[in-house]
PDB file of N, CA and C in Angstrom:
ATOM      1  N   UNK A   1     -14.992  78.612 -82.481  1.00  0.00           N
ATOM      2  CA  UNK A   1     -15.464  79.829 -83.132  1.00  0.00           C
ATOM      3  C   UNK A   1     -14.376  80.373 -84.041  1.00  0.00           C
ATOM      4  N   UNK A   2     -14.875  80.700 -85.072  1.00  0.00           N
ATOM      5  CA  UNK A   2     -13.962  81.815 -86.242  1.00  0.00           C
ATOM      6  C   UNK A   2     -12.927  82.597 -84.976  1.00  0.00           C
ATOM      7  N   UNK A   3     -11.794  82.484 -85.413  1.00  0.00           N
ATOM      8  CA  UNK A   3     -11.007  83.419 -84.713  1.00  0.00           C
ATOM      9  C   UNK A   3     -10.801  84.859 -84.503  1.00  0.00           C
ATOM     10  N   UNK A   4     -11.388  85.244 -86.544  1.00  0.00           N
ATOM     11  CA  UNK A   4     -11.082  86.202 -86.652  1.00  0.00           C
ATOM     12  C   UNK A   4     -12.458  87.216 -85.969  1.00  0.00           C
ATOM     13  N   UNK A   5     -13.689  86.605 -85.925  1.00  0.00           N
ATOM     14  CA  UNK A   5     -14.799  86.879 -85.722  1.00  0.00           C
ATOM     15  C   UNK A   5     -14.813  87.518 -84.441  1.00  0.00           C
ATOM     16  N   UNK A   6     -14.258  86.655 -83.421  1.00  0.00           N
ATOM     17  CA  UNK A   6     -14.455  87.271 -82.222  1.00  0.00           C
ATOM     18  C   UNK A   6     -13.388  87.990 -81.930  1.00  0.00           C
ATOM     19  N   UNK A   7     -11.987  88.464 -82.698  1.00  0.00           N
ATOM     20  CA  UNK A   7     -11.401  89.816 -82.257  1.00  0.00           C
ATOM     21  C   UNK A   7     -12.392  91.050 -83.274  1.00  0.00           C
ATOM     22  N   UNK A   8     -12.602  91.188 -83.855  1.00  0.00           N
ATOM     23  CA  UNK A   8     -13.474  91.953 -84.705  1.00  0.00           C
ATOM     24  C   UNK A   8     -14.405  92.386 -84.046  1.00  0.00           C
ATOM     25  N   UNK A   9     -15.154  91.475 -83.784  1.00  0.00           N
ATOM     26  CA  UNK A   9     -16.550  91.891 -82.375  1.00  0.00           C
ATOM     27  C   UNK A   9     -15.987  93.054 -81.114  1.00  0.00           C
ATOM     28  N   UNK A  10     -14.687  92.296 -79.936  1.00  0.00           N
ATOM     29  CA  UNK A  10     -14.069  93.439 -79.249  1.00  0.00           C
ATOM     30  C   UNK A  10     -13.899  94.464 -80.032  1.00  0.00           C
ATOM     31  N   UNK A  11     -12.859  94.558 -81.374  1.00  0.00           N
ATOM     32  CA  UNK A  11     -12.065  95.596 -81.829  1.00  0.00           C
ATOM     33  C   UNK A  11     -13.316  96.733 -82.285  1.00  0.00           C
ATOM     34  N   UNK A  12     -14.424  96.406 -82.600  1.00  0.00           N
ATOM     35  CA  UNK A  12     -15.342  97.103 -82.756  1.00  0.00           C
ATOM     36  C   UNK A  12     -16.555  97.561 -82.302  1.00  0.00           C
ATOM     37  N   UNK A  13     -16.289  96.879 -81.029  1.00  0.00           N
ATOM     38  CA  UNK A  13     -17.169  97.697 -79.468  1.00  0.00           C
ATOM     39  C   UNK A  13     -16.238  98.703 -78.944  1.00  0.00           C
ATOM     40  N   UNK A  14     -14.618  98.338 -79.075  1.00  0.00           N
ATOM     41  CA  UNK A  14     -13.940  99.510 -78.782  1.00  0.00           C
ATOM     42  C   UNK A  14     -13.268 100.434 -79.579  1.00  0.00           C
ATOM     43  N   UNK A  15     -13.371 100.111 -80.672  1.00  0.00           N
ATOM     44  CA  UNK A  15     -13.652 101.370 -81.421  1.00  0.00           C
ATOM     45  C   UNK A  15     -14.819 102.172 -81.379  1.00  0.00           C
ATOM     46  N   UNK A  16     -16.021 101.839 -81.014  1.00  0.00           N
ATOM     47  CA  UNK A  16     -17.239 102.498 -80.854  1.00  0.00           C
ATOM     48  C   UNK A  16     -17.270 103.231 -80.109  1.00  0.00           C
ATOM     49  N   UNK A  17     -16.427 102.736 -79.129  1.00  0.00           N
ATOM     50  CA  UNK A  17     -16.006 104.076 -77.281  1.00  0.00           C
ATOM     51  C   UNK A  17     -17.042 103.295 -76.507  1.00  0.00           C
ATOM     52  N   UNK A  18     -17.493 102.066 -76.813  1.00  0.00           N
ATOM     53  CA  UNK A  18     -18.435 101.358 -75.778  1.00  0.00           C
ATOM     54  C   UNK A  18     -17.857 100.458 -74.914  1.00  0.00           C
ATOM     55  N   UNK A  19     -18.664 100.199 -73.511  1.00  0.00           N
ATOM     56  CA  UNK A  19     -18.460  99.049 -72.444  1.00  0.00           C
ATOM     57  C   UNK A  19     -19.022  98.035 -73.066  1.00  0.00           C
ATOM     58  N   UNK A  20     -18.525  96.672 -72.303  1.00  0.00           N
ATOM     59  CA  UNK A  20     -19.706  95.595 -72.578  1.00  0.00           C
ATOM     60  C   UNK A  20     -21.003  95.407 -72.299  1.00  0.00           C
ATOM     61  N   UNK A  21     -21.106  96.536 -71.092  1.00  0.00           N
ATOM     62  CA  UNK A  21     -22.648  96.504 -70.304  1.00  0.00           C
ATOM     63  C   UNK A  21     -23.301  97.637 -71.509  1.00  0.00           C
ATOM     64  N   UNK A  22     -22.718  98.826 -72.250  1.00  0.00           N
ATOM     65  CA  UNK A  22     -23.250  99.496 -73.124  1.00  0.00           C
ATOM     66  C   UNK A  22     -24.338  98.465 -74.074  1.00  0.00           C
ATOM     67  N   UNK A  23     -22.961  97.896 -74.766  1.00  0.00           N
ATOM     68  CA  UNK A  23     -23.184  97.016 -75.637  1.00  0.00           C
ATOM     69  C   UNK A  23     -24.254  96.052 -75.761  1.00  0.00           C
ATOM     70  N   UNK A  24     -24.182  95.610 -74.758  1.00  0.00           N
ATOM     71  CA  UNK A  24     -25.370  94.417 -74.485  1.00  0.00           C
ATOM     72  C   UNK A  24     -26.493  95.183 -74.144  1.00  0.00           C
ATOM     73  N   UNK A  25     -26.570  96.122 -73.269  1.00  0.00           N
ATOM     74  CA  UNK A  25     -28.097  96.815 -73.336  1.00  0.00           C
ATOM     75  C   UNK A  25     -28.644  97.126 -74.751  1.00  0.00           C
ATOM     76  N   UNK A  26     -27.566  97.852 -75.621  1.00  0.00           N
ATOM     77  CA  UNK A  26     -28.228  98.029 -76.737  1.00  0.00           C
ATOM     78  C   UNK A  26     -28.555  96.933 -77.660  1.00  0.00           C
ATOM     79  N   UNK A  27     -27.795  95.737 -77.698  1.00  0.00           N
ATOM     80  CA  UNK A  27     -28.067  94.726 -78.261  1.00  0.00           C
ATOM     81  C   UNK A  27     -29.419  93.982 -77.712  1.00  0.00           C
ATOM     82  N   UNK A  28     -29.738  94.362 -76.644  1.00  0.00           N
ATOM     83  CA  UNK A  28     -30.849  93.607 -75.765  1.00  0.00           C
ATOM     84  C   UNK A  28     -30.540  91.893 -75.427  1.00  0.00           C
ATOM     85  N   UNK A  29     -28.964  91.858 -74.992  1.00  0.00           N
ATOM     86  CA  UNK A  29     -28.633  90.672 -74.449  1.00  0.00           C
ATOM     87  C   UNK A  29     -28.079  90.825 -73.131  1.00  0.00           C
ATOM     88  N   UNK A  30     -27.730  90.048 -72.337  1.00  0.00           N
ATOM     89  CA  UNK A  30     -26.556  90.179 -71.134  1.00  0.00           C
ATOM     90  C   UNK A  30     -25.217  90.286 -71.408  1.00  0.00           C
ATOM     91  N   UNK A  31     -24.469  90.879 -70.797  1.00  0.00           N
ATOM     92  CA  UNK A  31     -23.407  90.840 -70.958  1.00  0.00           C
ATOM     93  C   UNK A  31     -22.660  89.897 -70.909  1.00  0.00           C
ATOM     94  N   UNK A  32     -22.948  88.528 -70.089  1.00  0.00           N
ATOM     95  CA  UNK A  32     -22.682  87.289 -70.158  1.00  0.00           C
ATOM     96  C   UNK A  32     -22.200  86.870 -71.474  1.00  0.00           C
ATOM     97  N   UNK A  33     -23.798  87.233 -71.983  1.00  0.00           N
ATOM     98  CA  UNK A  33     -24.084  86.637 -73.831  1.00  0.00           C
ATOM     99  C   UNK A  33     -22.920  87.515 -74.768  1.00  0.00           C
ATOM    100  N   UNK A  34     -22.496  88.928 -74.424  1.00  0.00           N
ATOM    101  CA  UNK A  34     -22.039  89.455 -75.280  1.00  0.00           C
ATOM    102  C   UNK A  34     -20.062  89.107 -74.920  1.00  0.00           C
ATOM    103  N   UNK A  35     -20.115  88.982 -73.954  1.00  0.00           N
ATOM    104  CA  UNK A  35     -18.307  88.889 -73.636  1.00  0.00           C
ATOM    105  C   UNK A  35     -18.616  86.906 -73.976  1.00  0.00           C
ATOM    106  N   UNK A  36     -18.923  86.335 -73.602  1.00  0.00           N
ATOM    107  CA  UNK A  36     -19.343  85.143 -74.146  1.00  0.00           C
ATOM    108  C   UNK A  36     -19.253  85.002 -76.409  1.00  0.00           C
ATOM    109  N   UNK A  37     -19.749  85.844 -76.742  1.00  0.00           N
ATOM    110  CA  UNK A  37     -19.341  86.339 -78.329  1.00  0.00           C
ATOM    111  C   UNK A  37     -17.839  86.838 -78.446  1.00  0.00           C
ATOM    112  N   UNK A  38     -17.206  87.510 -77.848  1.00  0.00           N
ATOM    113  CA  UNK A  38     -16.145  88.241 -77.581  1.00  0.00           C
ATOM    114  C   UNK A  38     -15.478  87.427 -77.356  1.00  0.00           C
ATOM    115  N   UNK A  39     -15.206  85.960 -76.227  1.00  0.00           N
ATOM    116  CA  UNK A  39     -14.099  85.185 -75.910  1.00  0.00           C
ATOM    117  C   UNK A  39     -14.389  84.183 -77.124  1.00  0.00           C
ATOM    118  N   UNK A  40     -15.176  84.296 -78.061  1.00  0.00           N
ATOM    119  CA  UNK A  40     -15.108  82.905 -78.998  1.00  0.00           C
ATOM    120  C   UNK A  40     -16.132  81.927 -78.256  1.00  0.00           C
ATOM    121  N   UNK A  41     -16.841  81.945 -77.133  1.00  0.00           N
ATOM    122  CA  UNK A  41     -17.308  80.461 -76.839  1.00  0.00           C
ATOM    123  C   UNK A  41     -18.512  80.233 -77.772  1.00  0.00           C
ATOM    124  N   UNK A  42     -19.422  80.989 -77.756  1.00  0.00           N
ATOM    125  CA  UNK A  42     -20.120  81.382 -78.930  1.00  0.00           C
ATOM    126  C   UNK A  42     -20.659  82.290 -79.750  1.00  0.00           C
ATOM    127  N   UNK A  43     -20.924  81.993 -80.811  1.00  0.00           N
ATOM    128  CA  UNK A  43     -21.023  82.773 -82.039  1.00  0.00           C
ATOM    129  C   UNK A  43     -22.776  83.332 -82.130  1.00  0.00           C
ATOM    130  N   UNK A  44     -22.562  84.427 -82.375  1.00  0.00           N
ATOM    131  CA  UNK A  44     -23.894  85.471 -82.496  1.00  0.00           C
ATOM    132  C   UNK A  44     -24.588  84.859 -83.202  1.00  0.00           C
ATOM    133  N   UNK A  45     -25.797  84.998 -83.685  1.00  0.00           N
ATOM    134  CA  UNK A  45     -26.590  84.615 -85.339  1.00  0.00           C
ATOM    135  C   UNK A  45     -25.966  85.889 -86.037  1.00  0.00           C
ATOM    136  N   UNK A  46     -26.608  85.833 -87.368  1.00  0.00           N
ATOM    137  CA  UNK A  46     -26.369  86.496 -88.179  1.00  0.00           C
ATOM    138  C   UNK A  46     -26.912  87.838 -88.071  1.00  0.00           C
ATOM    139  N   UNK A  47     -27.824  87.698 -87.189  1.00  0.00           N
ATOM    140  CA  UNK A  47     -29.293  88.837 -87.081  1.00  0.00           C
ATOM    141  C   UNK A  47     -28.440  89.648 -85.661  1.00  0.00           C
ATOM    142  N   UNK A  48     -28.088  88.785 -84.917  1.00  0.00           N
ATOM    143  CA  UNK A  48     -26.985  89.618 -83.924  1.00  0.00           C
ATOM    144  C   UNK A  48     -26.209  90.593 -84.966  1.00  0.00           C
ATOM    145  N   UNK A  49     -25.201  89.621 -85.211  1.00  0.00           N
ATOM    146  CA  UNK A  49     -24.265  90.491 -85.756  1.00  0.00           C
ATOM    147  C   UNK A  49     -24.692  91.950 -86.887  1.00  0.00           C
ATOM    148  N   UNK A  50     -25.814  91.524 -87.408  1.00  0.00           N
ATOM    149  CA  UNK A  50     -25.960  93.187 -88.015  1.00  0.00           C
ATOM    150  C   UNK A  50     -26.777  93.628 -87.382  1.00  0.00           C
ATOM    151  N   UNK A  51     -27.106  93.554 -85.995  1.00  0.00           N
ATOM    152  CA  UNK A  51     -27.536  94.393 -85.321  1.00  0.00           C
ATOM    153  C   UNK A  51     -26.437  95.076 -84.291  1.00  0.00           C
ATOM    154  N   UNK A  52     -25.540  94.355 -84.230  1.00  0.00           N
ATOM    155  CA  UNK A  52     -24.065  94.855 -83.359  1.00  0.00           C
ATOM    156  C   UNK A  52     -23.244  95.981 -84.633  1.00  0.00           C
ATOM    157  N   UNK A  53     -23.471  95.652 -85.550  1.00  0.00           N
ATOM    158  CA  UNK A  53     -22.836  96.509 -86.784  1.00  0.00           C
ATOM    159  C   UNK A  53     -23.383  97.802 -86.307  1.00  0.00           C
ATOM    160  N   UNK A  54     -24.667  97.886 -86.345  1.00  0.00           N
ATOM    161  CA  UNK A  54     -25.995  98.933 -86.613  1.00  0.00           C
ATOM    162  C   UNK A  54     -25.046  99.618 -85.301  1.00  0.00           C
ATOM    163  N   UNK A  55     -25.523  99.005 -84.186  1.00  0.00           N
ATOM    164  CA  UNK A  55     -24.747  99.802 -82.863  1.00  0.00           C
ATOM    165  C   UNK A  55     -23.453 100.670 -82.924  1.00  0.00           C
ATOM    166  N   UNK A  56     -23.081  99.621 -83.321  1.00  0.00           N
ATOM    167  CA  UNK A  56     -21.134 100.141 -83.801  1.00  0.00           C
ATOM    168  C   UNK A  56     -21.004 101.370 -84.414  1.00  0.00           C
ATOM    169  N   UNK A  57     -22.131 101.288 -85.681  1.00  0.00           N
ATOM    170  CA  UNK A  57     -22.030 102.759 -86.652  1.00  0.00           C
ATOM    171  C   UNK A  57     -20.460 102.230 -87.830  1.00  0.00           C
ATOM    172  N   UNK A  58     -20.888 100.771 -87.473  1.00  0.00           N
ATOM    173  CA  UNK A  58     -19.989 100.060 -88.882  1.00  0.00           C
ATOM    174  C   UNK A  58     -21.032  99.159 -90.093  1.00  0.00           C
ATOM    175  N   UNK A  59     -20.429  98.905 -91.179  1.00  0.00           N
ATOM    176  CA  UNK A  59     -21.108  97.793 -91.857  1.00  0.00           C
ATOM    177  C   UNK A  59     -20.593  96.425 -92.019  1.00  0.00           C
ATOM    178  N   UNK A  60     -21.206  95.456 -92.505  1.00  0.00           N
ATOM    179  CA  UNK A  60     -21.252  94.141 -91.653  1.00  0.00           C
ATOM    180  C   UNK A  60     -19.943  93.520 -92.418  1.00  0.00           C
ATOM    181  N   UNK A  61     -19.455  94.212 -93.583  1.00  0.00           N
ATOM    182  CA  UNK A  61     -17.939  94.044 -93.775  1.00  0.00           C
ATOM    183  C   UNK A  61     -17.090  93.941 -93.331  1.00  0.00           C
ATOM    184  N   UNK A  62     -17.215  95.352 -92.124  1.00  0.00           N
ATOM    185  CA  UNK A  62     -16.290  95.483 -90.601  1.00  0.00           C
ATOM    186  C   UNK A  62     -15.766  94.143 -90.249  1.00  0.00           C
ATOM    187  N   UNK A  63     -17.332  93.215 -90.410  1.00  0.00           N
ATOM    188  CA  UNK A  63     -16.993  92.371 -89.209  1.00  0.00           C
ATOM    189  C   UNK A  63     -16.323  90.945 -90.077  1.00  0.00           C
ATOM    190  N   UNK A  64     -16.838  90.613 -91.267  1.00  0.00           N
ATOM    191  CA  UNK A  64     -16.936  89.728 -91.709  1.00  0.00           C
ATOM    192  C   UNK A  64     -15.442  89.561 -92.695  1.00  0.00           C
ATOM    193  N   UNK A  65     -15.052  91.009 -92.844  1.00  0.00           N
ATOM    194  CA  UNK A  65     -13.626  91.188 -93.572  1.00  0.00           C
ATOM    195  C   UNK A  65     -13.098  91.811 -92.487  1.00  0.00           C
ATOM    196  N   UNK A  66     -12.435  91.312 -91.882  1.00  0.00           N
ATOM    197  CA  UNK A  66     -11.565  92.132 -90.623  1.00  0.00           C
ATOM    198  C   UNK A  66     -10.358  93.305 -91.201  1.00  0.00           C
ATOM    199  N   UNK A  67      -9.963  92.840 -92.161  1.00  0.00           N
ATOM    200  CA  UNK A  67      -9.304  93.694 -92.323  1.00  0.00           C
ATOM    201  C   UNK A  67      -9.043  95.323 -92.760  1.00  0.00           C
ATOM    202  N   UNK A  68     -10.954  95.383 -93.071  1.00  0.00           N
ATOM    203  CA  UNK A  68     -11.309  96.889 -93.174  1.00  0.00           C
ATOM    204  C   UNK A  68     -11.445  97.569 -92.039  1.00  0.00           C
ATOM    205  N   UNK A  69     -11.473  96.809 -90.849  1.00  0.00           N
ATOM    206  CA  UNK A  69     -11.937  97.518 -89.604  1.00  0.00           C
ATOM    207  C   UNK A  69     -10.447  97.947 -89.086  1.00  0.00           C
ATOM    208  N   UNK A  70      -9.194  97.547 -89.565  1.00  0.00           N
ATOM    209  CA  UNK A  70      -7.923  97.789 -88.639  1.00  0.00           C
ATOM    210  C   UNK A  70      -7.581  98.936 -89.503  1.00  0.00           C
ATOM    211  N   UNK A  71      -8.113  99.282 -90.571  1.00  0.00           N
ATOM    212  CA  UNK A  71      -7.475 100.061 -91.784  1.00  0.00           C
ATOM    213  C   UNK A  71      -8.310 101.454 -91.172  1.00  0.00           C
ATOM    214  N   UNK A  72      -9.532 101.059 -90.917  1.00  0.00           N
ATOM    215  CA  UNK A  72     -10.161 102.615 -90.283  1.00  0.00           C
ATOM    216  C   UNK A  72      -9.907 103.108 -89.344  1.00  0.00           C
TER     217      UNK A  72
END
């Protein structure tokens, strides 16, 4: 998995002030599935990820340019 992808994913569930169990309820996955995105084993779809944006209260830049998310 993209390296940068899955610190971006953590760095921006906890910037949100969310758990993983938050997270995944609102995503409508398990938490399995979502710390599973988080360690790199695998990668969200695309349709995840801007729906994890949506949650976050980021845009999908956040995730995809990491480096706007350390700057906010």
């Amino acid at each position: 998995m993209n390296e940068p992808l899955k610190i971006t994913l953590k760095a921006a569930r906890v910037n949100a002030g969310m758990t993983q169990g938050e997270a995944a309820e609102k995503a409508g996955v398990t938490i399995q599935t979502l710390c599973s995105w988080e360690n790199g084993k695998t990668e969200p779809s695309p349709l995840n990820v801007f729906g994890l944006c949506s949650i976050y209260g980021i845009s999908a830049d956040n995730i995809f340019l990491p480096k706007k998310l350390a700057e906010s």
